[in-house]
C-alpha atoms as a PDB file:
ATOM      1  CA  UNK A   1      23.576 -69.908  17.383  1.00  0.00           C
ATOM      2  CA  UNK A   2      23.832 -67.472  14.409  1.00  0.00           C
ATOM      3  CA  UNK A   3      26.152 -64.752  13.955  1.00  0.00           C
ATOM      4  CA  UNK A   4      24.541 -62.245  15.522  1.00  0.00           C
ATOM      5  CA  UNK A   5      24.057 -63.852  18.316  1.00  0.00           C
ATOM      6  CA  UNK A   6      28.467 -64.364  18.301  1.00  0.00           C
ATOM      7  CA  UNK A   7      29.223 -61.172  17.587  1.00  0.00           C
ATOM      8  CA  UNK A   8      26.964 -59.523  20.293  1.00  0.00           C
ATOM      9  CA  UNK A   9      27.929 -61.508  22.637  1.00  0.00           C
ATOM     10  CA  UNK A  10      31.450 -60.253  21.912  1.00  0.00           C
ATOM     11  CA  UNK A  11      30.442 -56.761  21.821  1.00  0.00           C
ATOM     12  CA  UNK A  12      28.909 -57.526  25.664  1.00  0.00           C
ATOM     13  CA  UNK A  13      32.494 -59.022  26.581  1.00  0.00           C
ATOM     14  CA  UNK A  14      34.546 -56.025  24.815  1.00  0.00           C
ATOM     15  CA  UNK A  15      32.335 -53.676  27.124  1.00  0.00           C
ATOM     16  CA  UNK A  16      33.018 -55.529  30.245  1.00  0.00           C
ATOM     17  CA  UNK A  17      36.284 -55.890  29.747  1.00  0.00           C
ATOM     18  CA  UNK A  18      36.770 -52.327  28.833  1.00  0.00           C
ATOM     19  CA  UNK A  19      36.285 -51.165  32.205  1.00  0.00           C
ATOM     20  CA  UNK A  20      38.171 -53.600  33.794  1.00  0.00           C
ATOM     21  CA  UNK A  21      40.903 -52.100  31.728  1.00  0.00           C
ATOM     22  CA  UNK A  22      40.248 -49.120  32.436  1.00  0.00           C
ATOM     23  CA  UNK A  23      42.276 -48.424  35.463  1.00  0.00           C
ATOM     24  CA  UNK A  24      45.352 -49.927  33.532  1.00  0.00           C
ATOM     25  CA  UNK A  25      44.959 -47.400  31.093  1.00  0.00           C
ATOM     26  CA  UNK A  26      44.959 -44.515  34.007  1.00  0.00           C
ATOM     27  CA  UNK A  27      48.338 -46.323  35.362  1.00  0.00           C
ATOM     28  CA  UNK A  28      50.143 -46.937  32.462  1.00  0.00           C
ATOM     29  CA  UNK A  29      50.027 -43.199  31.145  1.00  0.00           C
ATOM     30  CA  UNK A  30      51.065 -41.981  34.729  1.00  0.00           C
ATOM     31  CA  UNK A  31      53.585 -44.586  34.843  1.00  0.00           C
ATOM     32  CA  UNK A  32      55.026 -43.086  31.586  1.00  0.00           C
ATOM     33  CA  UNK A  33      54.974 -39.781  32.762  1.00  0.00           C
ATOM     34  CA  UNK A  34      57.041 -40.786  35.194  1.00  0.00           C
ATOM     35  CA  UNK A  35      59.040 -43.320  33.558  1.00  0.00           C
ATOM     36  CA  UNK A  36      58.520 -45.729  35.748  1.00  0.00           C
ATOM     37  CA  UNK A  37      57.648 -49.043  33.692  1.00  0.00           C
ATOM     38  CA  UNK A  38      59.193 -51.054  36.137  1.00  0.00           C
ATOM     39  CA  UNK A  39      56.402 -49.638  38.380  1.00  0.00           C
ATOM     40  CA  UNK A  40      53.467 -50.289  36.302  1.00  0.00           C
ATOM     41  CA  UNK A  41      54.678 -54.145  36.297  1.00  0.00           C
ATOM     42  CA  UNK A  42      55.068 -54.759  39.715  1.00  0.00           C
ATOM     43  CA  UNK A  43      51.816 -53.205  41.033  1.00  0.00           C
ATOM     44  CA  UNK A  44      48.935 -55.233  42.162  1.00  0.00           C
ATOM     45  CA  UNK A  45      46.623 -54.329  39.779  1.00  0.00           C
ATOM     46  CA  UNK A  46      47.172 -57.682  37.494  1.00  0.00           C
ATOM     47  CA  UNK A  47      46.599 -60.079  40.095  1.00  0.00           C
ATOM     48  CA  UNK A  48      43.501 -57.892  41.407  1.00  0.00           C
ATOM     49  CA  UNK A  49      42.370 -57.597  37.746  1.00  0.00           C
ATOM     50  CA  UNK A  50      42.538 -61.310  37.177  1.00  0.00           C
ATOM     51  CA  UNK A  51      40.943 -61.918  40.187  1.00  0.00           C
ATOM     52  CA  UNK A  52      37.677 -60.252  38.792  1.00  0.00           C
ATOM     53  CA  UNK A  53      38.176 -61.671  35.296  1.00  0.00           C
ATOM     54  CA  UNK A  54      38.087 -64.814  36.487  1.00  0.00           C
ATOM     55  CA  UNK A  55      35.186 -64.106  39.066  1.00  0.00           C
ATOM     56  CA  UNK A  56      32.903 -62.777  36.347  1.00  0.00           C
ATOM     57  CA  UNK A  57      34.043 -65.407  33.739  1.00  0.00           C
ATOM     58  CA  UNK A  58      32.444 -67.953  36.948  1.00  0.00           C
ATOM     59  CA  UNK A  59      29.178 -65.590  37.187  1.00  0.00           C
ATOM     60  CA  UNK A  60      28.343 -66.103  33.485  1.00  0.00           C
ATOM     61  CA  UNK A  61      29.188 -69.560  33.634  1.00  0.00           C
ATOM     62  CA  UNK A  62      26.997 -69.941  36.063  1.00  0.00           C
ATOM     63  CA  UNK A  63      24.380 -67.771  34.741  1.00  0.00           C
ATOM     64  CA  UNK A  64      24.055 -69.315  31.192  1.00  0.00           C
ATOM     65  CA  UNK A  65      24.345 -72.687  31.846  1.00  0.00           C
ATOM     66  CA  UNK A  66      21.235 -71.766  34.817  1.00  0.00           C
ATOM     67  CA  UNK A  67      19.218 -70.311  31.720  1.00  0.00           C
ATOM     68  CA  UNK A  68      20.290 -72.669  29.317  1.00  0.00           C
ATOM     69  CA  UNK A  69      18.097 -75.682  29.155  1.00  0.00           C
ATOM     70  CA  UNK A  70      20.016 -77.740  27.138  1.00  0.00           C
ATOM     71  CA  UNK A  71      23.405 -77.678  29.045  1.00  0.00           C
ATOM     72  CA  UNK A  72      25.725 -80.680  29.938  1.00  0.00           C
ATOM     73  CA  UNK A  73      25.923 -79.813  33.857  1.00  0.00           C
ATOM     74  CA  UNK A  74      28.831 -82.072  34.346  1.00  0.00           C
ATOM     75  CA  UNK A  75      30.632 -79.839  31.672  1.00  0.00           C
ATOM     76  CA  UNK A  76      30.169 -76.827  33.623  1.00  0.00           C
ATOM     77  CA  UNK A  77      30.703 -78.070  36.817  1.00  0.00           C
ATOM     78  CA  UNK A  78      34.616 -78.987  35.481  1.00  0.00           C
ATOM     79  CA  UNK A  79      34.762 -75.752  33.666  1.00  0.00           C
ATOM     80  CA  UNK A  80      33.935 -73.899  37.438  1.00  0.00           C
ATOM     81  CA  UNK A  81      36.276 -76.200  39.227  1.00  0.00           C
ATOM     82  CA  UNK A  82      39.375 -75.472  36.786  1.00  0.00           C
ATOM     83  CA  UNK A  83      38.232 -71.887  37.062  1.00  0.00           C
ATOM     84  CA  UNK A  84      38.441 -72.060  40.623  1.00  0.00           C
ATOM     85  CA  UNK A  85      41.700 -74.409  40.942  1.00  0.00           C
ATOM     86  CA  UNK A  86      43.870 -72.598  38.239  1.00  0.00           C
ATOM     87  CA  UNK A  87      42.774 -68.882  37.777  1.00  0.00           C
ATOM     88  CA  UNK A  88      40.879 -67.830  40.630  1.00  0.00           C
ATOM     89  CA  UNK A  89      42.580 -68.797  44.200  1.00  0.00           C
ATOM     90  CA  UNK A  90      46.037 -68.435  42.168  1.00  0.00           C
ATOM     91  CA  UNK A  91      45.333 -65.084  41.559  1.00  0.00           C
ATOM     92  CA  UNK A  92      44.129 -64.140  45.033  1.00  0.00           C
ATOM     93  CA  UNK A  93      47.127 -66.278  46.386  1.00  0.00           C
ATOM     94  CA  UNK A  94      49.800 -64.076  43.928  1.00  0.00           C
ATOM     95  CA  UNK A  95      47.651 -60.808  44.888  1.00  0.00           C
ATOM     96  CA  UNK A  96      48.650 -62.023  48.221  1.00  0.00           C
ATOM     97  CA  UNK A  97      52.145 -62.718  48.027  1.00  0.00           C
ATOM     98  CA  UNK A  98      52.746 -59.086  45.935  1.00  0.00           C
ATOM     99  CA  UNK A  99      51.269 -57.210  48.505  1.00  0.00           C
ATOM    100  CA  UNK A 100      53.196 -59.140  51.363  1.00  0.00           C
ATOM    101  CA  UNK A 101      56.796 -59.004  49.640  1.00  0.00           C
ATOM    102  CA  UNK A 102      56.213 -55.441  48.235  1.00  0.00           C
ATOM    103  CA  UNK A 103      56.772 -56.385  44.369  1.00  0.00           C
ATOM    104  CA  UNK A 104      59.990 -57.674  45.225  1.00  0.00           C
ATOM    105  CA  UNK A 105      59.492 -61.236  44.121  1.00  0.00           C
ATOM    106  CA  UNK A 106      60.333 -61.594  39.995  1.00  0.00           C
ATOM    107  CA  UNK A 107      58.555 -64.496  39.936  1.00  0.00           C
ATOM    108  CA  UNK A 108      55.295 -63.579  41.712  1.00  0.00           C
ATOM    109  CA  UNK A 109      55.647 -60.299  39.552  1.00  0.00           C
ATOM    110  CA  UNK A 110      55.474 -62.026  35.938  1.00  0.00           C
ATOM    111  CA  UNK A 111      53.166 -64.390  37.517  1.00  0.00           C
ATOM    112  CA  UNK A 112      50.852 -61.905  38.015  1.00  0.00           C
ATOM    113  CA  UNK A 113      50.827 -60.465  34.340  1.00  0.00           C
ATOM    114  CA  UNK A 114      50.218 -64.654  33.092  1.00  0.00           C
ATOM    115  CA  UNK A 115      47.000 -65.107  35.566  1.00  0.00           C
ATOM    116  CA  UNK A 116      45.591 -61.874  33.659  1.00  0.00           C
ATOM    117  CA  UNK A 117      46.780 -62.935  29.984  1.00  0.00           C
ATOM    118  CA  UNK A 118      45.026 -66.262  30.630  1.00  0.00           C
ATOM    119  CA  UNK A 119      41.954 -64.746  32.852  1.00  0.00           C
ATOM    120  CA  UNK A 120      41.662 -62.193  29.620  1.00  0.00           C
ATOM    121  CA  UNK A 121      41.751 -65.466  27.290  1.00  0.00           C
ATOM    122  CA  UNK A 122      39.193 -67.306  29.224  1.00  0.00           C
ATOM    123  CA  UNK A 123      36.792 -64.439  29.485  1.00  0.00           C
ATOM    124  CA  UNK A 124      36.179 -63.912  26.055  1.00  0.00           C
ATOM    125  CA  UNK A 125      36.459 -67.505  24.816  1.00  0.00           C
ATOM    126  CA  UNK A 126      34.273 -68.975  27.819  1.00  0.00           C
ATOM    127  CA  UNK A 127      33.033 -65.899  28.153  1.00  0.00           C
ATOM    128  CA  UNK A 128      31.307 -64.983  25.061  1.00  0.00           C
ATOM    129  CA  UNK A 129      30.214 -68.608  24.700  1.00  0.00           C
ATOM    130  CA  UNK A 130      28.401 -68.211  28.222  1.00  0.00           C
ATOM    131  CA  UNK A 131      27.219 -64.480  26.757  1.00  0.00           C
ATOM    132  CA  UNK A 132      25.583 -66.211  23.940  1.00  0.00           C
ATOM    133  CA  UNK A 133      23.753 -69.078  26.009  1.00  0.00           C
ATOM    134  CA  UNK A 134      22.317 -66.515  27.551  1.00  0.00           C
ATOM    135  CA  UNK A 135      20.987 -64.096  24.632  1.00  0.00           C
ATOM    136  CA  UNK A 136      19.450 -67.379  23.289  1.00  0.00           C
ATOM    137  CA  UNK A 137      17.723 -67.955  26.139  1.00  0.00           C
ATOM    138  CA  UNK A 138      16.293 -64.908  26.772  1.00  0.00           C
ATOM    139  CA  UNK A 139      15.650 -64.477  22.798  1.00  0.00           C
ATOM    140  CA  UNK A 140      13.382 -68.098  23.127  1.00  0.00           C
ATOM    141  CA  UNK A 141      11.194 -66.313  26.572  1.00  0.00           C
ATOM    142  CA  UNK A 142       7.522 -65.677  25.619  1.00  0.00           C
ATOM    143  CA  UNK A 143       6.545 -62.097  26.036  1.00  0.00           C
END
């Protein structure tokens, strides 16, 4: 893989992830305005977030190492299962518990914000590696 390759598929993850951030963005400046930091914390949003961070981190996985030809299966199929195990049903399972106990949990709160630190992580390590099997692959098609 060159450079290019690397740094586009970075660019591809900075876009994605841009919108996912999107809605933080929104909430955080309204959550200032009303000085309510405490708020912006305990809302939902990170567990939701990481939720779909770690869902489309699984869809690229999936998708590159489909496209890919030269793959180590065995590799991916741990990669999806620790995916699974340790980001996704965690996050659904905290996105869960914060909507049941209202934010009043501390620990299900900062929680939360850790899935979507590591589900950010992942997606643009994994992610971008995953982006670039996939540029490859579509660079080698015949036209």
């Amino acid at each position: 893989m060159n450079s290019n390759n690397h740094i586009d598929a970075w660019v591809i993850i900075l876009t994605e992830y841009l919108f996912i951030l999107l809605p933080f963005i929104v909430i955080g400046i309204v959550k200032t305005y009303s000085a309510d930091f405490r708020g912006f914390i305990e809302a939902p949003d990170w567990s939701f977030a990481a939720a779909i961070l770690f869902g489309q981190l699984l869809v690229k996985l999936v998708s590159g190492s489909l496209i890919h030809q030269k793959v180590i299966w065995q590799r991916v199929s741990l990669l999806i299962a620790l995916i699974l195990v340790f980001g996704l049903i965690p996050s659904l399972t905290t996105l869960t518990l914060i909507l049941i106990s209202e934010g009043k949990s501390s620990f299900v709160i900062y929680a939360q914000v850790f899935l979507f630190v590591v589900a950010s992580i992942l997606f643009f390590i994994l992610g971008s590696a995953a982006q670039s099997m996939i540029e490859n692959s579509e660079k080698k098609k015949p036209k």
